[in-house]
N, C-alpha and C. Protein backbone atom coordinates (compact mmCIF):
# COMPACT_ATOMS: atom_id res chain seq x y z
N UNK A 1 105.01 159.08 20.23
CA UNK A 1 103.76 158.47 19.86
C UNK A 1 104.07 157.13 19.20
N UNK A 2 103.47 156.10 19.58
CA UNK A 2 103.39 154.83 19.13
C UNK A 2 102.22 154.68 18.19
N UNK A 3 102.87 153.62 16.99
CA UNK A 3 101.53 153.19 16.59
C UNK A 3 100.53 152.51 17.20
N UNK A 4 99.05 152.13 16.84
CA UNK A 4 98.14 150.99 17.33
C UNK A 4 98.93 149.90 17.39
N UNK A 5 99.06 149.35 16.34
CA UNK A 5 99.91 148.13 15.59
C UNK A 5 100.81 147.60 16.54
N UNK A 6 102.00 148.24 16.94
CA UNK A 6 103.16 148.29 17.38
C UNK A 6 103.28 147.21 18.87
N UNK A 7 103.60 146.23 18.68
CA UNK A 7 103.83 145.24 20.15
C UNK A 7 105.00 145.56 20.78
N UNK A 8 105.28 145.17 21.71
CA UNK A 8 106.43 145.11 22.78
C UNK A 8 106.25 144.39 23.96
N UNK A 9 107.52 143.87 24.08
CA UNK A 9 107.01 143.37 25.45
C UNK A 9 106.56 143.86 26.42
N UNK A 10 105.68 143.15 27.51
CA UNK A 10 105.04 143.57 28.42
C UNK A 10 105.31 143.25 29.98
N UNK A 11 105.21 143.85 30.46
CA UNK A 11 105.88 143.36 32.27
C UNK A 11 104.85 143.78 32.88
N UNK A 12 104.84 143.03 34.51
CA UNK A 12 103.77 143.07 34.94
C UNK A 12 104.64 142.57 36.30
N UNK A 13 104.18 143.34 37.57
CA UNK A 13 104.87 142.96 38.72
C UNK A 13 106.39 142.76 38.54
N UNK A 14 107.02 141.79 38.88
CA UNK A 14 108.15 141.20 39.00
C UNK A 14 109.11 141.03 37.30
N UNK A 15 107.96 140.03 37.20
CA UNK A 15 107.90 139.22 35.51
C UNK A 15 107.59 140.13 34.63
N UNK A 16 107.26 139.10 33.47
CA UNK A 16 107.05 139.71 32.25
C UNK A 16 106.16 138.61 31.17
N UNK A 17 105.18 139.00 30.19
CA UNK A 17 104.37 138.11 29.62
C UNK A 17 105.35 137.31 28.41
N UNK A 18 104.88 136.52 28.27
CA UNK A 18 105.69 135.32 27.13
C UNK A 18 105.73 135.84 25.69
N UNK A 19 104.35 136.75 25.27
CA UNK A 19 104.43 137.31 24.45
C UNK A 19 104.11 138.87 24.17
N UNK A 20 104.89 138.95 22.66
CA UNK A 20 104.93 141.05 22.86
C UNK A 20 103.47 141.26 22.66
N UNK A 21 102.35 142.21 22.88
CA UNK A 21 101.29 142.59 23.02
C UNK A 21 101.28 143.92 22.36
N UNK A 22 100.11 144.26 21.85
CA UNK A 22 99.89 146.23 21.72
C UNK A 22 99.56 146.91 22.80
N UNK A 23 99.42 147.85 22.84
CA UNK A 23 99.31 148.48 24.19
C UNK A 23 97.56 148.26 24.71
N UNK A 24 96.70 148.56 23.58
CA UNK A 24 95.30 147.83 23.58
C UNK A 24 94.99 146.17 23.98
N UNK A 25 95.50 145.38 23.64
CA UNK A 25 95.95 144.19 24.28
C UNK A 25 96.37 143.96 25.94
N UNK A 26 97.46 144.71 25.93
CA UNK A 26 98.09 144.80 27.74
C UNK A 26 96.55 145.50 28.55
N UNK A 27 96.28 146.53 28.17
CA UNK A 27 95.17 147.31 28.66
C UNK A 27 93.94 145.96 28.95
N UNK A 28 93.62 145.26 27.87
CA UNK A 28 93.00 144.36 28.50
C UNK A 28 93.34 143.01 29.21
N UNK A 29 94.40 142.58 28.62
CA UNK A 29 94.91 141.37 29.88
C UNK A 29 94.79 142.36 31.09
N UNK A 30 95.60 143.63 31.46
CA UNK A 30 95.13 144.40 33.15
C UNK A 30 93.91 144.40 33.38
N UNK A 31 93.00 144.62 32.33
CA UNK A 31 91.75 144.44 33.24
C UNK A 31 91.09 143.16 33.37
N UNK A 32 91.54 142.56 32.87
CA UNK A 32 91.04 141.16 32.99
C UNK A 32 91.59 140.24 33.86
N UNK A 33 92.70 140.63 34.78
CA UNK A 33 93.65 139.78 35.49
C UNK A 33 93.95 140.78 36.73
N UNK A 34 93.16 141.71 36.70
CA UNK A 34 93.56 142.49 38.43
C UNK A 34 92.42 141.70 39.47
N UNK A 35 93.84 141.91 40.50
CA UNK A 35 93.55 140.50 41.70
C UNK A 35 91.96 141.23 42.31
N UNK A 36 91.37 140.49 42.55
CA UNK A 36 89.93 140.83 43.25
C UNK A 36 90.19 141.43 44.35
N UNK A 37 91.07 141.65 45.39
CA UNK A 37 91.27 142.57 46.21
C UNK A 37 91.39 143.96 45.93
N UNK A 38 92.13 144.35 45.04
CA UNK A 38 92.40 145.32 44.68
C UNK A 38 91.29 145.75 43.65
N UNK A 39 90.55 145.27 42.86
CA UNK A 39 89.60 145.63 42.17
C UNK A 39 88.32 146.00 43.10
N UNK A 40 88.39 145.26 44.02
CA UNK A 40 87.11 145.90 45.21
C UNK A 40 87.74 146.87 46.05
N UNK A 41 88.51 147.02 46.29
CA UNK A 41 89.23 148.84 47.05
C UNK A 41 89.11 149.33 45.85
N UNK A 42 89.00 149.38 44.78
CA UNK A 42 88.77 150.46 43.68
C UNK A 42 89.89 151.06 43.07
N UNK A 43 90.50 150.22 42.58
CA UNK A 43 91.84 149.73 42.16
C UNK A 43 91.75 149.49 40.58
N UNK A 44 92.65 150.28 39.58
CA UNK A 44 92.14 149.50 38.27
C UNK A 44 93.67 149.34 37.22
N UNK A 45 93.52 149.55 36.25
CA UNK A 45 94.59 148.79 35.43
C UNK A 45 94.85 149.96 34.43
N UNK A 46 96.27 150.46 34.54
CA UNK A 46 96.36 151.55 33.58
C UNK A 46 98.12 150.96 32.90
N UNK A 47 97.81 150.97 31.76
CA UNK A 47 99.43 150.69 30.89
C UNK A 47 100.57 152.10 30.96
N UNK A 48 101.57 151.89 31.00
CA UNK A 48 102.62 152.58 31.29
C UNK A 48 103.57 152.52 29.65
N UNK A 49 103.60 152.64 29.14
CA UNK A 49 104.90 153.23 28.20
C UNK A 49 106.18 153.38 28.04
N UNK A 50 107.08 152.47 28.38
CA UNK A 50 108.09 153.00 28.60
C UNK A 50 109.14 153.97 27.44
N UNK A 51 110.01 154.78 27.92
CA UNK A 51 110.73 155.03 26.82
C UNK A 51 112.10 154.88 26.86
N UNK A 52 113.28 154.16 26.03
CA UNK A 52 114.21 153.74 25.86
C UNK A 52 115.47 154.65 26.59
N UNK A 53 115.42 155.81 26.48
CA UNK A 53 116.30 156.55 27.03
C UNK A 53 116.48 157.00 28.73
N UNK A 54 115.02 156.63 29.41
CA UNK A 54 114.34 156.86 30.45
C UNK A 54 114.80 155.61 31.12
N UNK A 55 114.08 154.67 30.11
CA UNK A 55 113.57 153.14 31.17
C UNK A 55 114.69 152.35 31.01
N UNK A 56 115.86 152.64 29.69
CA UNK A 56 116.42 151.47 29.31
C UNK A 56 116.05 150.65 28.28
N UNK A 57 115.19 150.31 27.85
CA UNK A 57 114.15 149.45 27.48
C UNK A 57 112.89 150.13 26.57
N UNK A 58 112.42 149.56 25.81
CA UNK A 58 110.77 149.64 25.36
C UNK A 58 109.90 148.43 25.52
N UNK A 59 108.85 148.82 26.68
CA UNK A 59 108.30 147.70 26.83
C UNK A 59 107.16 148.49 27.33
N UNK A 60 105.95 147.87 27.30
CA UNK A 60 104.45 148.38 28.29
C UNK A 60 104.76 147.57 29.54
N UNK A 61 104.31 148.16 30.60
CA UNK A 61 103.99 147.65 32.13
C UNK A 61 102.89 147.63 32.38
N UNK A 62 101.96 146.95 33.05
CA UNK A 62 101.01 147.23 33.56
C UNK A 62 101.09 146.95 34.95
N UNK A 63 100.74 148.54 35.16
CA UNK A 63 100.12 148.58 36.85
C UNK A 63 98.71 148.29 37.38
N UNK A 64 98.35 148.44 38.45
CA UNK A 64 97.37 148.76 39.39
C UNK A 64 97.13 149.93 40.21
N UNK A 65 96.10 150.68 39.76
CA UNK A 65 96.42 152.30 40.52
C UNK A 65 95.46 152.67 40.97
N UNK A 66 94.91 153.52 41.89
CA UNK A 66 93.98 154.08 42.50
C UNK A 66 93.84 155.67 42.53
N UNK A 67 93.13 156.42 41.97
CA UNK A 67 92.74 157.90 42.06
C UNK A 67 92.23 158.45 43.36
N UNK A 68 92.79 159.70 43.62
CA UNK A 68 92.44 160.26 44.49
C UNK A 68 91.80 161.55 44.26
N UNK A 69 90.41 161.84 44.79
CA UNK A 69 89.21 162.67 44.53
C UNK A 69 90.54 163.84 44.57
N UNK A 70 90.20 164.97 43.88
CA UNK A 70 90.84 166.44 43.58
C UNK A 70 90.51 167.08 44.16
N UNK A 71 91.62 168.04 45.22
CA UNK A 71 90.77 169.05 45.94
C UNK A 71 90.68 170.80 44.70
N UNK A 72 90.91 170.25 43.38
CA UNK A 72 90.95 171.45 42.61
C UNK A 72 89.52 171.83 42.10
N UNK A 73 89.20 172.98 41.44
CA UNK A 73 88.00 173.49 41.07
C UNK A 73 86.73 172.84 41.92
N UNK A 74 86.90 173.44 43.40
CA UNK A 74 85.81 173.24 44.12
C UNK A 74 86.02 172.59 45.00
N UNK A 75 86.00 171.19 44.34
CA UNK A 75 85.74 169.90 45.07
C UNK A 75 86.06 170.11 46.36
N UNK A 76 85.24 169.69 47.34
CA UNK A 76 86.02 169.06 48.59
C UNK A 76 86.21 167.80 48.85
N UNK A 77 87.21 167.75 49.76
CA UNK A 77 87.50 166.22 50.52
C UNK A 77 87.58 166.34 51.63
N UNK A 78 86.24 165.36 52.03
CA UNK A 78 86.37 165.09 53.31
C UNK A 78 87.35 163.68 54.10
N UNK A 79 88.15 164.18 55.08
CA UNK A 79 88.56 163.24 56.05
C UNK A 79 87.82 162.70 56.76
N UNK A 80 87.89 161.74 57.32
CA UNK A 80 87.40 160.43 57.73
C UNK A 80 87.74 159.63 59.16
């Protein structure tokens, strides 16, 4: 568990931002900077966490991700 407070650097694609951010911060530069393609396929911005022993590193990432409807408790999905 991280604090609120707590910055780190942040990466994004390839790169990485100039400055360290909170994870509330990254959360909104992603939503404020996902490419309009991907925000109209229904595409959105979720921060990643890294942890030092895992990643190497402590830093937030931000991706671009898309959900897929659940075929659990009920739901169906239809193909197309």
């Amino acid at each position: 568990m991280i604090a609120k407070s707590e910055k780190r650097e942040v990466r994004i694609g390839i790169g990485k931002l100039d400055q360290p951010m909170t994870q509330a911060q990254a959360m909104r530069y992603g939503r404020r900077n996902i490419p309009r393609d991907l925000k109209a396929a229904g595409f959105r911005a979720e921060v990643f966490t890294s942890d030092s022993a895992i990643n190497g590193a402590t830093f937030f990432r931000i991706n671009f991700g898309k959900s897929v409807p659940s075929t659990r408790h009920g739901a169906k999905f239809k193909a197309s």
